[in-house]
Protein backbone atom coordinates (compact mmCIF):
# COMPACT_ATOMS: atom_id res chain seq x y z
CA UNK A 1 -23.32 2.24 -10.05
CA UNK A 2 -20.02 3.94 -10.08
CA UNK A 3 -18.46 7.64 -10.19
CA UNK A 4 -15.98 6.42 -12.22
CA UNK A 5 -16.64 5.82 -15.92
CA UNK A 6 -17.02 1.70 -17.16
CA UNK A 7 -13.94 0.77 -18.62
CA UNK A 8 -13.67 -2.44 -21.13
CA UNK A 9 -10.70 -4.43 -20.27
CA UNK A 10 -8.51 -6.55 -22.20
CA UNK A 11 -9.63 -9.67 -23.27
CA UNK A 12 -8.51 -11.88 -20.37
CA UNK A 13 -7.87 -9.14 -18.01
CA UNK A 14 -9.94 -10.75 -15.09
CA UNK A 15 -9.27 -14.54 -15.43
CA UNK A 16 -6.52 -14.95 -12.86
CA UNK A 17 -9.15 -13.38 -10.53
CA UNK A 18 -11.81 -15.57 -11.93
CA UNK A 19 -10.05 -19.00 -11.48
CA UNK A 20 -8.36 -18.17 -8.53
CA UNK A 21 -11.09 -16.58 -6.42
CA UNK A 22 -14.26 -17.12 -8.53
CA UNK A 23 -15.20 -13.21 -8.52
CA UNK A 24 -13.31 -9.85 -9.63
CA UNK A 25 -11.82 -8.22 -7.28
CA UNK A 26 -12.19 -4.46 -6.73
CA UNK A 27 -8.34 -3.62 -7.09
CA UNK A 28 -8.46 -5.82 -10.47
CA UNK A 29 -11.29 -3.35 -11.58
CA UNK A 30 -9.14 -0.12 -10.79
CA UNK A 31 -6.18 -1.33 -13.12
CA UNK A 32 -8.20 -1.34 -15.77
CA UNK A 33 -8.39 2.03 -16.30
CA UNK A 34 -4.23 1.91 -16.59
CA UNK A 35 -3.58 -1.73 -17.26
CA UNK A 36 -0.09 -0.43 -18.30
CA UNK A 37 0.04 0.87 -14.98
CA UNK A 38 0.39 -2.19 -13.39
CA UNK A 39 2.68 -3.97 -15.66
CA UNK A 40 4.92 -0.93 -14.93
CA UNK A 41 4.87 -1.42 -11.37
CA UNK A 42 5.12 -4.67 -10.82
CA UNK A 43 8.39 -5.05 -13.43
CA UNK A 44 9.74 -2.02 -11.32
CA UNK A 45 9.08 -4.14 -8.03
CA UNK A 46 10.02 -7.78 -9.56
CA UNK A 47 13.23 -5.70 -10.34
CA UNK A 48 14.16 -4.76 -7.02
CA UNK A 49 13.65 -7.85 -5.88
CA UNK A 50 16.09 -10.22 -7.98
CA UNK A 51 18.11 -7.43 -7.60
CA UNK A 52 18.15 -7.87 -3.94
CA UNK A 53 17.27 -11.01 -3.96
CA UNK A 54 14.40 -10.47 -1.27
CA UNK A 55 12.33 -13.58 0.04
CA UNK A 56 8.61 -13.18 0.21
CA UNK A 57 9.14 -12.68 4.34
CA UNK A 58 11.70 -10.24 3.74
CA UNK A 59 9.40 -7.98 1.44
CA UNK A 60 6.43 -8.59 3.82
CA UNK A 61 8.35 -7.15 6.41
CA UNK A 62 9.39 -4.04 4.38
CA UNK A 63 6.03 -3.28 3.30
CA UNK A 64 4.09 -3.73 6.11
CA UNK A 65 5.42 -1.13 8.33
CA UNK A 66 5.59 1.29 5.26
CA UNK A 67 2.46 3.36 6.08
CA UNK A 68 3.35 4.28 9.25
CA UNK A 69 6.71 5.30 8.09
CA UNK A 70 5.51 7.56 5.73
CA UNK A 71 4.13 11.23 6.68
CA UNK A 72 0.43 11.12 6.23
CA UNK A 73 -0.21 13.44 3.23
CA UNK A 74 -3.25 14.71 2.29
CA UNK A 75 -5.32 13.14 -0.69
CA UNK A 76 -6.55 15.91 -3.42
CA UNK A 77 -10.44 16.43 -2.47
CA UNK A 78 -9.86 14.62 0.57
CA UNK A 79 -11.51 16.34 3.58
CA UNK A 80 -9.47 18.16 6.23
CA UNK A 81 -9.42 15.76 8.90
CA UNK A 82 -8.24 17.11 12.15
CA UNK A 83 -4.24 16.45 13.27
CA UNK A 84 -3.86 13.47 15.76
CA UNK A 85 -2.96 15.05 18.93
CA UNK A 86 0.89 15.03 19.47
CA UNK A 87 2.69 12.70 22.09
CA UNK A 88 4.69 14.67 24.80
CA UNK A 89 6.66 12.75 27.13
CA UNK A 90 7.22 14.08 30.47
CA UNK A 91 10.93 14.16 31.37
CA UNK A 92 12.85 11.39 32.60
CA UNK A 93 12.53 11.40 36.32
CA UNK A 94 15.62 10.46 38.70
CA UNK A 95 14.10 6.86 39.95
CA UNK A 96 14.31 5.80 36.30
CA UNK A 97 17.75 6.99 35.46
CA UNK A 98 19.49 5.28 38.30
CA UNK A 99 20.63 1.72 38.80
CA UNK A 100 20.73 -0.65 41.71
């Protein structure tokens, strides 16, 4: 049961994820309902990196710290979650600006 409504795929769409992993995964279920979508993205991001010529480490480290580098912005219909309080330093006090 889903809110969204069933999509057929292409023929084929799933069989990476089927010989690979033996199931479908959920993320391979969302791109069918823009298949074009993801070959859009992923030429963008294969792009950038021959461009760049990025190793795998090299684009692991620029996409994990991503989402906390990016202001959290609120989803359409998403509920109106509180603001996480803000972190006030007190100032620097006189035993921590000196040196022996």
């Amino acid at each position: 049961m889903s809110f969204l409504a069933e999509v057929i795929p292409p023929p084929g769409f799933f069989d990476d994820d089927l010989a690979e992993l033996g199931f479908v995964m959920n993320a391979s279920r969302l791109w069918t309902y823009r298949p074009q979508w993801q070959e859009q993205i992923f030429d963008v991001l294969g792009s950038i990196v021959r461009e760049h010529g990025l190793t795998v480490r090299q684009r692991c480290i620029l996409v994990a710290p991503q989402p906390s580098a990016t202001p959290a912005a609120p989803l359409p219909g998403a509920p109106n979650w509180p603001e996480p309080p803000t972190r006030t330093w007190p100032p620097p006090s006189s035993t921590a600006t000196t040196t022996p």
